[in-house]
PDB file of N, CA and C in Angstrom:
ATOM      1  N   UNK A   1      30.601  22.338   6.360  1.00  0.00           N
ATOM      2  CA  UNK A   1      29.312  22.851   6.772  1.00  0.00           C
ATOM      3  C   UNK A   1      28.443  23.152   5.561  1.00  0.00           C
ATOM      4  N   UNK A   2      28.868  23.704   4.884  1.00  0.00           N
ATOM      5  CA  UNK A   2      28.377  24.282   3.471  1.00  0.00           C
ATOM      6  C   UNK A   2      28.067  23.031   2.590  1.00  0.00           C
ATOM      7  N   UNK A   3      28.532  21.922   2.371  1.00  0.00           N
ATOM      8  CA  UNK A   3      28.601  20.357   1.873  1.00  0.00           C
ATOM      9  C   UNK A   3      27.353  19.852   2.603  1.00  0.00           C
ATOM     10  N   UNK A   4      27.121  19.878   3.699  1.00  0.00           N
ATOM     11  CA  UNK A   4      26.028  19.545   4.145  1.00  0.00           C
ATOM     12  C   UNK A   4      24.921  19.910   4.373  1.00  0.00           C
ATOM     13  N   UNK A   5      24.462  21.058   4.497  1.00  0.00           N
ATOM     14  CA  UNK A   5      23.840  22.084   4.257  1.00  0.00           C
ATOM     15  C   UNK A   5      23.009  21.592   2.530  1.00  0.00           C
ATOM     16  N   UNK A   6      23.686  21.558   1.525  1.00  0.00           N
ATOM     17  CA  UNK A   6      23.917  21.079   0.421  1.00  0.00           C
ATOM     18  C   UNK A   6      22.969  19.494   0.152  1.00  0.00           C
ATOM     19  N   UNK A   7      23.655  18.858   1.093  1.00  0.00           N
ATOM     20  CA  UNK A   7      23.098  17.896   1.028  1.00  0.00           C
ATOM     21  C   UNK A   7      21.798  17.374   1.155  1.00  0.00           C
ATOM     22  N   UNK A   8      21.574  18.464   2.665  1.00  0.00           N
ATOM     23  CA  UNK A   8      20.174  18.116   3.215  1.00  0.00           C
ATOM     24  C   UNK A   8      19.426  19.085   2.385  1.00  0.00           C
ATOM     25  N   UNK A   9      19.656  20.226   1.270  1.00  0.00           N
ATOM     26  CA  UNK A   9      18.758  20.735   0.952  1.00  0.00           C
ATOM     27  C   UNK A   9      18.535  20.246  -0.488  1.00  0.00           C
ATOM     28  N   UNK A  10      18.834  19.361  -0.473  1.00  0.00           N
ATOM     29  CA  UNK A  10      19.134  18.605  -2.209  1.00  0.00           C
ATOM     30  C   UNK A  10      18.566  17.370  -2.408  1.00  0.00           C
ATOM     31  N   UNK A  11      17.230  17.455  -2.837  1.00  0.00           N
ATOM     32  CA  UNK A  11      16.302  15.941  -2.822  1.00  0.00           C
ATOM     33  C   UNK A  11      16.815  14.479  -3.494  1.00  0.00           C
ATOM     34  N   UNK A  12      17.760  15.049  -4.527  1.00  0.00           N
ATOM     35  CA  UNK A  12      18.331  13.912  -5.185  1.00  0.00           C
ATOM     36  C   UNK A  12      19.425  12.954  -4.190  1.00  0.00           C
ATOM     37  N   UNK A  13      19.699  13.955  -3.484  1.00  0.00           N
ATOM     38  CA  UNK A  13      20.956  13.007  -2.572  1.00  0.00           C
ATOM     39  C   UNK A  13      20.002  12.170  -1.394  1.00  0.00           C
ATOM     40  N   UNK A  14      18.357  13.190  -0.962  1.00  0.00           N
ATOM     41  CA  UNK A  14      17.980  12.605  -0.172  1.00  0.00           C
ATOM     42  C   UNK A  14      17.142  11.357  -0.503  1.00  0.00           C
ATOM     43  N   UNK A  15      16.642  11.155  -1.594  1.00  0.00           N
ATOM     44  CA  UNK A  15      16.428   9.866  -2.398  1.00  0.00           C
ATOM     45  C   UNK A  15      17.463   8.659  -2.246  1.00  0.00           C
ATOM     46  N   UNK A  16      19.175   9.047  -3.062  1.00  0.00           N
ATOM     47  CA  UNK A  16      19.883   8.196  -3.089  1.00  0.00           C
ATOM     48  C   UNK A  16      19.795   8.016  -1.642  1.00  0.00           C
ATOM     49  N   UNK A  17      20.154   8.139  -0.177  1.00  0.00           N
ATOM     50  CA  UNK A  17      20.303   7.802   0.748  1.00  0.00           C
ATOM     51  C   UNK A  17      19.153   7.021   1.568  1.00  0.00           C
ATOM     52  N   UNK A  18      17.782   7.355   0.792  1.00  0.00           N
ATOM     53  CA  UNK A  18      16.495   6.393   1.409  1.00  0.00           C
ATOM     54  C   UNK A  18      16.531   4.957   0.413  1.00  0.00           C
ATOM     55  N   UNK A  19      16.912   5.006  -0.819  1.00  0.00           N
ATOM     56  CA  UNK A  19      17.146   4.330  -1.557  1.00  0.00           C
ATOM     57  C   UNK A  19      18.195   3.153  -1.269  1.00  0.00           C
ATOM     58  N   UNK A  20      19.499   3.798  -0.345  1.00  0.00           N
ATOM     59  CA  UNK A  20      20.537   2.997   0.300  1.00  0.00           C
ATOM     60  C   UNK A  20      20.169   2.405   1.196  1.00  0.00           C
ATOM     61  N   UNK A  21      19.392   2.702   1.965  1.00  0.00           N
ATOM     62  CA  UNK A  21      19.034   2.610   3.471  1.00  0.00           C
ATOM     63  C   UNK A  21      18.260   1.456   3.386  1.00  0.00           C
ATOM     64  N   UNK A  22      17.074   1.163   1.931  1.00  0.00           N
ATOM     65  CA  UNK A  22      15.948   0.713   1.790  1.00  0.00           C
ATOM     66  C   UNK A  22      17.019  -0.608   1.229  1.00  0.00           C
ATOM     67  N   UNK A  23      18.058  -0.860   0.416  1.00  0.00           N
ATOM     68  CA  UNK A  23      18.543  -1.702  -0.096  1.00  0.00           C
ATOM     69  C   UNK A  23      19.286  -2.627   0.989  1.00  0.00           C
ATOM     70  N   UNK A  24      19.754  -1.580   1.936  1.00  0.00           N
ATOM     71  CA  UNK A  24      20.502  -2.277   3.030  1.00  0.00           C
ATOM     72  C   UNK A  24      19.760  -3.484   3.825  1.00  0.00           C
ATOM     73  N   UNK A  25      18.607  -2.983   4.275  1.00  0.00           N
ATOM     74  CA  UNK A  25      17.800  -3.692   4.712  1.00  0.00           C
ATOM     75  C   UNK A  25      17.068  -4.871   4.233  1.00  0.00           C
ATOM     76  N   UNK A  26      17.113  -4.237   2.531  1.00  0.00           N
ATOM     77  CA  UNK A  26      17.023  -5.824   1.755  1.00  0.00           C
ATOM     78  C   UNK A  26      17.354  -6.418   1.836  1.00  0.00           C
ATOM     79  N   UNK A  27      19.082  -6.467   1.874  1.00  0.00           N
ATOM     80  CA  UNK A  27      19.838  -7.372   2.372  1.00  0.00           C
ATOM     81  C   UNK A  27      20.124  -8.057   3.226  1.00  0.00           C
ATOM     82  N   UNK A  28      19.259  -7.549   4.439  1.00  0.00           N
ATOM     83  CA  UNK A  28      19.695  -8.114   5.589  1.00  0.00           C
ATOM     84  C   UNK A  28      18.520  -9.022   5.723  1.00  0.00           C
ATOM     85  N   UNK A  29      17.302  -8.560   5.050  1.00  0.00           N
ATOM     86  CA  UNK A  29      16.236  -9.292   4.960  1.00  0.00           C
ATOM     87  C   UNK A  29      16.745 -11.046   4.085  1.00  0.00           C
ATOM     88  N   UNK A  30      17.545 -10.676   3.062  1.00  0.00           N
ATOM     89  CA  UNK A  30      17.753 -11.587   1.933  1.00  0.00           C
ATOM     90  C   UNK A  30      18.791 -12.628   2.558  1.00  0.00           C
ATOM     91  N   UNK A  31      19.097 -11.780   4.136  1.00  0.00           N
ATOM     92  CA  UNK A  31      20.567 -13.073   4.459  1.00  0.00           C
ATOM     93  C   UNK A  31      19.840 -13.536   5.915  1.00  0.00           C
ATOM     94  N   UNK A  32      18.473 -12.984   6.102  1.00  0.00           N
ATOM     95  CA  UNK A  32      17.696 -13.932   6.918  1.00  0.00           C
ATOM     96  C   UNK A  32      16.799 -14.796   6.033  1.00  0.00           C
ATOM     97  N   UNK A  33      16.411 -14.795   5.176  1.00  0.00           N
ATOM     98  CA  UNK A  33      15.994 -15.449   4.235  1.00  0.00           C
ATOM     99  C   UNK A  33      16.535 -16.454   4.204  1.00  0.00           C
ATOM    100  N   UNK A  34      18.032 -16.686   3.706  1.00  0.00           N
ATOM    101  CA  UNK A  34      19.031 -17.425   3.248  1.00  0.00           C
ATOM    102  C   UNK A  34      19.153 -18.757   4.859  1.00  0.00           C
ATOM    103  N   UNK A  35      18.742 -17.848   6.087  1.00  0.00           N
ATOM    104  CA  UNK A  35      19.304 -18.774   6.940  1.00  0.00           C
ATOM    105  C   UNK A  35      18.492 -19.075   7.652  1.00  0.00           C
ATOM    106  N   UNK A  36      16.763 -18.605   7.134  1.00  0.00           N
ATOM    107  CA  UNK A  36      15.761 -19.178   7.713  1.00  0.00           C
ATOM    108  C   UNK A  36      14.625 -19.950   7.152  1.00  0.00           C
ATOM    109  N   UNK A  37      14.723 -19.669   5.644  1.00  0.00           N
ATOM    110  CA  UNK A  37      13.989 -19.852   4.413  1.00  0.00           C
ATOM    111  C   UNK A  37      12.890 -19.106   4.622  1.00  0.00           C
ATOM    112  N   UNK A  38      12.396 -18.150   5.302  1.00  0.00           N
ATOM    113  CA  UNK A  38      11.486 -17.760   5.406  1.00  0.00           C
ATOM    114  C   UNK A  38      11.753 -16.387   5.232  1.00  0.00           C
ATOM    115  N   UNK A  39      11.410 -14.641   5.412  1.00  0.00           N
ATOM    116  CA  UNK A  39      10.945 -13.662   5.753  1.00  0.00           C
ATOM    117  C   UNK A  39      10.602 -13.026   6.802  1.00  0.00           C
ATOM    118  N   UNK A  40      10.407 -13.739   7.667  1.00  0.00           N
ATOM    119  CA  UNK A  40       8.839 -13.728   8.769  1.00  0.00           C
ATOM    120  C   UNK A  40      10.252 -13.643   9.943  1.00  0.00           C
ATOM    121  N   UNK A  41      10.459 -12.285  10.252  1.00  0.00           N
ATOM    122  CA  UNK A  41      11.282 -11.492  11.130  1.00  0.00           C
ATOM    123  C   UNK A  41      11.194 -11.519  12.460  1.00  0.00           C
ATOM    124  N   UNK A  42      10.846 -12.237  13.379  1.00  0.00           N
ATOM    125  CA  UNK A  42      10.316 -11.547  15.161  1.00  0.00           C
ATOM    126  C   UNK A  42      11.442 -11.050  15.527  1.00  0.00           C
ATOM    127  N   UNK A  43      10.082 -10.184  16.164  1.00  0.00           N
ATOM    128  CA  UNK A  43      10.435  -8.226  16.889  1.00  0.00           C
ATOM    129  C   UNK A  43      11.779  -8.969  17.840  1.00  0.00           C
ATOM    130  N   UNK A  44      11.722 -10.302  18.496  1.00  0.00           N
ATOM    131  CA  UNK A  44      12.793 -10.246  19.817  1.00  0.00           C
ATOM    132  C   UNK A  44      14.438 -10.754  19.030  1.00  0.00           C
ATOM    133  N   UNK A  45      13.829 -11.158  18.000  1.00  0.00           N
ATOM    134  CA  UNK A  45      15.090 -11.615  17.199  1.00  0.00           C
ATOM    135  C   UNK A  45      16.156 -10.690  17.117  1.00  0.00           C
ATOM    136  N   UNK A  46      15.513  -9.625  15.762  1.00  0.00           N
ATOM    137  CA  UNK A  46      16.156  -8.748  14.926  1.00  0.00           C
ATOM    138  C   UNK A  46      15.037  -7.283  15.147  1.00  0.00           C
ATOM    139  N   UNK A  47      15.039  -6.505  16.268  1.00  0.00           N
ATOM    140  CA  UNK A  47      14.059  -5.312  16.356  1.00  0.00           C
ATOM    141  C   UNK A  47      13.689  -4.526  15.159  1.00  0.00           C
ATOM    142  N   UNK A  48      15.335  -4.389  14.709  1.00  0.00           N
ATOM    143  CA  UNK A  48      15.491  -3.180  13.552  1.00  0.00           C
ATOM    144  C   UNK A  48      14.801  -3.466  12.421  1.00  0.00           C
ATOM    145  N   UNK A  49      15.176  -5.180  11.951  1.00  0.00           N
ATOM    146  CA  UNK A  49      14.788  -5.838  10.749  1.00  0.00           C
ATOM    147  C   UNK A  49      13.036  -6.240  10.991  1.00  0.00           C
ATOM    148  N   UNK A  50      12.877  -6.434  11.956  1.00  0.00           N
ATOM    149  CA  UNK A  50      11.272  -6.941  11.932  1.00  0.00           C
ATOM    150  C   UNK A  50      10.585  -5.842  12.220  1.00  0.00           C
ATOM    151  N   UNK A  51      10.657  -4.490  12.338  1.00  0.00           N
ATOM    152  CA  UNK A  51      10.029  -3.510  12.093  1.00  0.00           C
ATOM    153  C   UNK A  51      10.141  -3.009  10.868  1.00  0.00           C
ATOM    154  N   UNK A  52      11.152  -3.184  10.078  1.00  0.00           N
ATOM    155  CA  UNK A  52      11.483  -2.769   8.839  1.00  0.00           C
ATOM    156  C   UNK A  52      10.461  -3.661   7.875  1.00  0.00           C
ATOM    157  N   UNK A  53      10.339  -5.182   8.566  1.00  0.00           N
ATOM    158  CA  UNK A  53       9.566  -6.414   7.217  1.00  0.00           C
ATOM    159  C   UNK A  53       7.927  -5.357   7.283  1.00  0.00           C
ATOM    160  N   UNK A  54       7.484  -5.269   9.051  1.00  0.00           N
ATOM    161  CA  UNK A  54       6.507  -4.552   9.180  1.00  0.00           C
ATOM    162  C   UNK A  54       6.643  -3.165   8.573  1.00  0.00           C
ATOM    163  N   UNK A  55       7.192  -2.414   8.015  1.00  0.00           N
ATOM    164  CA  UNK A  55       6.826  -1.620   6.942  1.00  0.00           C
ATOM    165  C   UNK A  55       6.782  -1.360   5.661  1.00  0.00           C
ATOM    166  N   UNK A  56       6.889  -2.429   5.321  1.00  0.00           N
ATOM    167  CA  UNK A  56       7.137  -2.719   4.275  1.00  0.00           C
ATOM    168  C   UNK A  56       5.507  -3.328   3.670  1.00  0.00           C
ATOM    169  N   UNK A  57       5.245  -4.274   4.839  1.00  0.00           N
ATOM    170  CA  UNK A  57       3.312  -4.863   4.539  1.00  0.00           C
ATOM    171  C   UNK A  57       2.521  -3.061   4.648  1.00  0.00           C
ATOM    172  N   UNK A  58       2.770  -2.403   5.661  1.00  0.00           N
ATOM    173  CA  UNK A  58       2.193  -0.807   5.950  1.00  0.00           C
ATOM    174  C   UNK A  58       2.751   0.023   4.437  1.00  0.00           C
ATOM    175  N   UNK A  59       3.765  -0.308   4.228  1.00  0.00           N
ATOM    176  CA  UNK A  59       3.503   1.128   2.804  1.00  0.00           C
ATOM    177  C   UNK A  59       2.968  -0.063   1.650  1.00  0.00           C
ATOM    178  N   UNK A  60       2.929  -0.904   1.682  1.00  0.00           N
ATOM    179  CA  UNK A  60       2.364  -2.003   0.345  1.00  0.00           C
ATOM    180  C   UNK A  60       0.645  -1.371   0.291  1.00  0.00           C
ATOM    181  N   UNK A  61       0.758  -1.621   1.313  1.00  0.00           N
ATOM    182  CA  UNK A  61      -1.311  -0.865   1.608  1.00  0.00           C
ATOM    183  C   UNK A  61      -1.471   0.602   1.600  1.00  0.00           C
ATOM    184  N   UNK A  62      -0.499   1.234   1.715  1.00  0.00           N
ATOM    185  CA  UNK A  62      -0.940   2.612   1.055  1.00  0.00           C
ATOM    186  C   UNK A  62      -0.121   2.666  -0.102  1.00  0.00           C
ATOM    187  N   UNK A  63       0.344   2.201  -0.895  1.00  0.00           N
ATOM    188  CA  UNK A  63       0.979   1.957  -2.355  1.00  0.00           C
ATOM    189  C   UNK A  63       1.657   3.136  -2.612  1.00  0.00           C
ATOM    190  N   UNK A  64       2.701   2.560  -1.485  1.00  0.00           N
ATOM    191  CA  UNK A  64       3.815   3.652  -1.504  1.00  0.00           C
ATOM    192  C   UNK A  64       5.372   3.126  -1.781  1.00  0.00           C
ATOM    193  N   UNK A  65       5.260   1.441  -2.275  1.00  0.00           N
ATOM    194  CA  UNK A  65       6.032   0.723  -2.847  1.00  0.00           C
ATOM    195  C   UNK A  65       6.575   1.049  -4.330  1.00  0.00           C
ATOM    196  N   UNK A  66       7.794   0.593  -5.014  1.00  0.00           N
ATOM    197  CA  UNK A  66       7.994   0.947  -6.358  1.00  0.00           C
ATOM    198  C   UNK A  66       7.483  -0.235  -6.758  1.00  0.00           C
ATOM    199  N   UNK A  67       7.076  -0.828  -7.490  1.00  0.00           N
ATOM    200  CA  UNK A  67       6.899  -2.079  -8.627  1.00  0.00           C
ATOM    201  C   UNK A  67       8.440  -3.000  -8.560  1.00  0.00           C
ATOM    202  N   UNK A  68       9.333  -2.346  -8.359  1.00  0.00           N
ATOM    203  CA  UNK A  68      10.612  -2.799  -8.250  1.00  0.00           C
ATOM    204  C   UNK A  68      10.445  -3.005  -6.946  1.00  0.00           C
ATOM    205  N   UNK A  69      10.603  -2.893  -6.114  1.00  0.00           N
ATOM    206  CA  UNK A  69      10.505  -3.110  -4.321  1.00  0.00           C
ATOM    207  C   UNK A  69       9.250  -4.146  -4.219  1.00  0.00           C
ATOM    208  N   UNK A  70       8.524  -3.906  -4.659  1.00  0.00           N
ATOM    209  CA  UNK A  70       7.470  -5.236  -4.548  1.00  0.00           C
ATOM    210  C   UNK A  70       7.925  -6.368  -5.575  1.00  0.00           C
ATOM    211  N   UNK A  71       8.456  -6.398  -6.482  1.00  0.00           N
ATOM    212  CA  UNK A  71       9.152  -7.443  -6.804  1.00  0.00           C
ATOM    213  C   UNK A  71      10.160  -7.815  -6.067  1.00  0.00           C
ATOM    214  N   UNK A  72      10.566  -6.975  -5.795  1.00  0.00           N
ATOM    215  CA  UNK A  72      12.458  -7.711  -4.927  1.00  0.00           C
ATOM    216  C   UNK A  72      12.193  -8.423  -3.791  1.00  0.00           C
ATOM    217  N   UNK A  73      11.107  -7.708  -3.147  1.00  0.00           N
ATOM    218  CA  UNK A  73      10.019  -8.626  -1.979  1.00  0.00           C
ATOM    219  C   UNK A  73       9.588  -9.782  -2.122  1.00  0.00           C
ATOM    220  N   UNK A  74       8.887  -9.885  -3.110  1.00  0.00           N
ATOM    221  CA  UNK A  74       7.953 -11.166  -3.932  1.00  0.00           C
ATOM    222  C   UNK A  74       9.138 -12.101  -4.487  1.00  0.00           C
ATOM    223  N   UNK A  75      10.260 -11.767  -4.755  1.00  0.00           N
ATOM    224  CA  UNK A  75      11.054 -13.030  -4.987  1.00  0.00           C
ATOM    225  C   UNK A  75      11.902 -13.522  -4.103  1.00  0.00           C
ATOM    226  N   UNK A  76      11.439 -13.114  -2.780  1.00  0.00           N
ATOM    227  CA  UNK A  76      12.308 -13.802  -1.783  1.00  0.00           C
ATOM    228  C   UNK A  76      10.659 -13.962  -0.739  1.00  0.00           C
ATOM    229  N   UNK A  77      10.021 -14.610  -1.537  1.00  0.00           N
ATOM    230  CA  UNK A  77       8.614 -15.135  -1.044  1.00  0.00           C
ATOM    231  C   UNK A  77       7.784 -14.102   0.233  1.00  0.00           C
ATOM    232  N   UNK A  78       8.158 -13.417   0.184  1.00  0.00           N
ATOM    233  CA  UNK A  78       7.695 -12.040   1.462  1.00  0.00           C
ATOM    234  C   UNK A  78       6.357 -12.731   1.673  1.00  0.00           C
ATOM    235  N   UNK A  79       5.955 -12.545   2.883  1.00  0.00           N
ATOM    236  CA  UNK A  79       4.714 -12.851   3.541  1.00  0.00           C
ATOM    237  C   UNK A  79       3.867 -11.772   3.449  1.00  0.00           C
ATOM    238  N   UNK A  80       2.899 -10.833   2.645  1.00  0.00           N
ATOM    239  CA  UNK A  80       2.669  -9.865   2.937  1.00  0.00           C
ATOM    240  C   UNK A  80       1.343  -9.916   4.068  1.00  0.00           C
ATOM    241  N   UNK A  81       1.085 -11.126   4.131  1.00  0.00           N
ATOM    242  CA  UNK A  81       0.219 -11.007   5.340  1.00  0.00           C
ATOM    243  C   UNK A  81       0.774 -11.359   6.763  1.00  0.00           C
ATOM    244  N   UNK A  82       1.058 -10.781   7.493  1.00  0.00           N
ATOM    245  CA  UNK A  82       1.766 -11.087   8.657  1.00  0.00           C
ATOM    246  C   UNK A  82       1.193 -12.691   9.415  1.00  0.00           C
ATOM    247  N   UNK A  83       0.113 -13.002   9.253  1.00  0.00           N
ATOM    248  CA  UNK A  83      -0.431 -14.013  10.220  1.00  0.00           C
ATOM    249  C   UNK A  83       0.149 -14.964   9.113  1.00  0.00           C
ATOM    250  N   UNK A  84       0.271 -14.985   8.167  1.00  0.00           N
ATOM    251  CA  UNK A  84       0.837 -16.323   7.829  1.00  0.00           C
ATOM    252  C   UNK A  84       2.390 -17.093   8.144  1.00  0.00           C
ATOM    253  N   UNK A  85       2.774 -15.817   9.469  1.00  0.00           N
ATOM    254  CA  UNK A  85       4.279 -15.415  10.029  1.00  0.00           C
ATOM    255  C   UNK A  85       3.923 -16.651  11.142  1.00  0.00           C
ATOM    256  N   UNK A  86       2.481 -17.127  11.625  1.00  0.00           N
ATOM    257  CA  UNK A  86       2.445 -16.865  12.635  1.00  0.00           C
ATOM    258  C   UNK A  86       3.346 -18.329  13.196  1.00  0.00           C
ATOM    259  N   UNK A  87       3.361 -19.707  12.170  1.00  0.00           N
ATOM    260  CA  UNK A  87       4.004 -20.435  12.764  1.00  0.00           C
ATOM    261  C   UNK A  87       5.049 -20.667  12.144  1.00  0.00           C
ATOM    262  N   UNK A  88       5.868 -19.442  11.289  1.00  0.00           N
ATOM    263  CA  UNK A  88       6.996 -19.405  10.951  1.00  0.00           C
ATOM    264  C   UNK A  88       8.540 -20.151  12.112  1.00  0.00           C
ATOM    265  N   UNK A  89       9.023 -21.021  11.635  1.00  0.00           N
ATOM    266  CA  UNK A  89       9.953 -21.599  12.599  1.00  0.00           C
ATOM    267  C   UNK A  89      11.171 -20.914  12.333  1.00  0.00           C
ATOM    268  N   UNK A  90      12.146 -20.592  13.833  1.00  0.00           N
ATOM    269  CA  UNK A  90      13.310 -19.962  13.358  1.00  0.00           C
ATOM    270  C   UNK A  90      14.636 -20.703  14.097  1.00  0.00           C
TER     271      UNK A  90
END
């Protein structure tokens, strides 16, 4: 109880864990990538992951991205404009 307590009141752990969370999803982004050549996520596909690509264009526009996260994006060709999703084939 006390460990957790700990945890949630401790910004550094709550970083590492948005930080995990944010990488995970890279990945899952990077192994649809791999098996679609594209980025370009639909909502009926993958819910979790194509709301995730969609926030990713939403914090880019309030520049709430690291320079590192917009690179890791940009080299797996990210669409940051969604309509260019639009005749993405899957």
């Amino acid at each position: 109880m006390i460990l957790n307590q700990y945890k949630e009141s401790n910004p550094r752990i709550n970083i590492f864990k948005k930080i995990n969370k944010w990488m995970a999803s890279l990945n899952a982004l990077e192994k649809f990538h791999n098996e679609h050549g594209h980025c370009c996520v639909p909502m009926h596909l993958d819910p979790k992951l194509g709301l995730w690509v969609s926030l990713q264009r939403t914090q880019k526009k309030k520049g709430s991205l690291t320079k590192e996260q917009e690179q890791r994006l940009d080299d797996l060709s990210f669409s940051w404009d969604p309509f260019h999703c639009v005749d993405a084939k899957i």
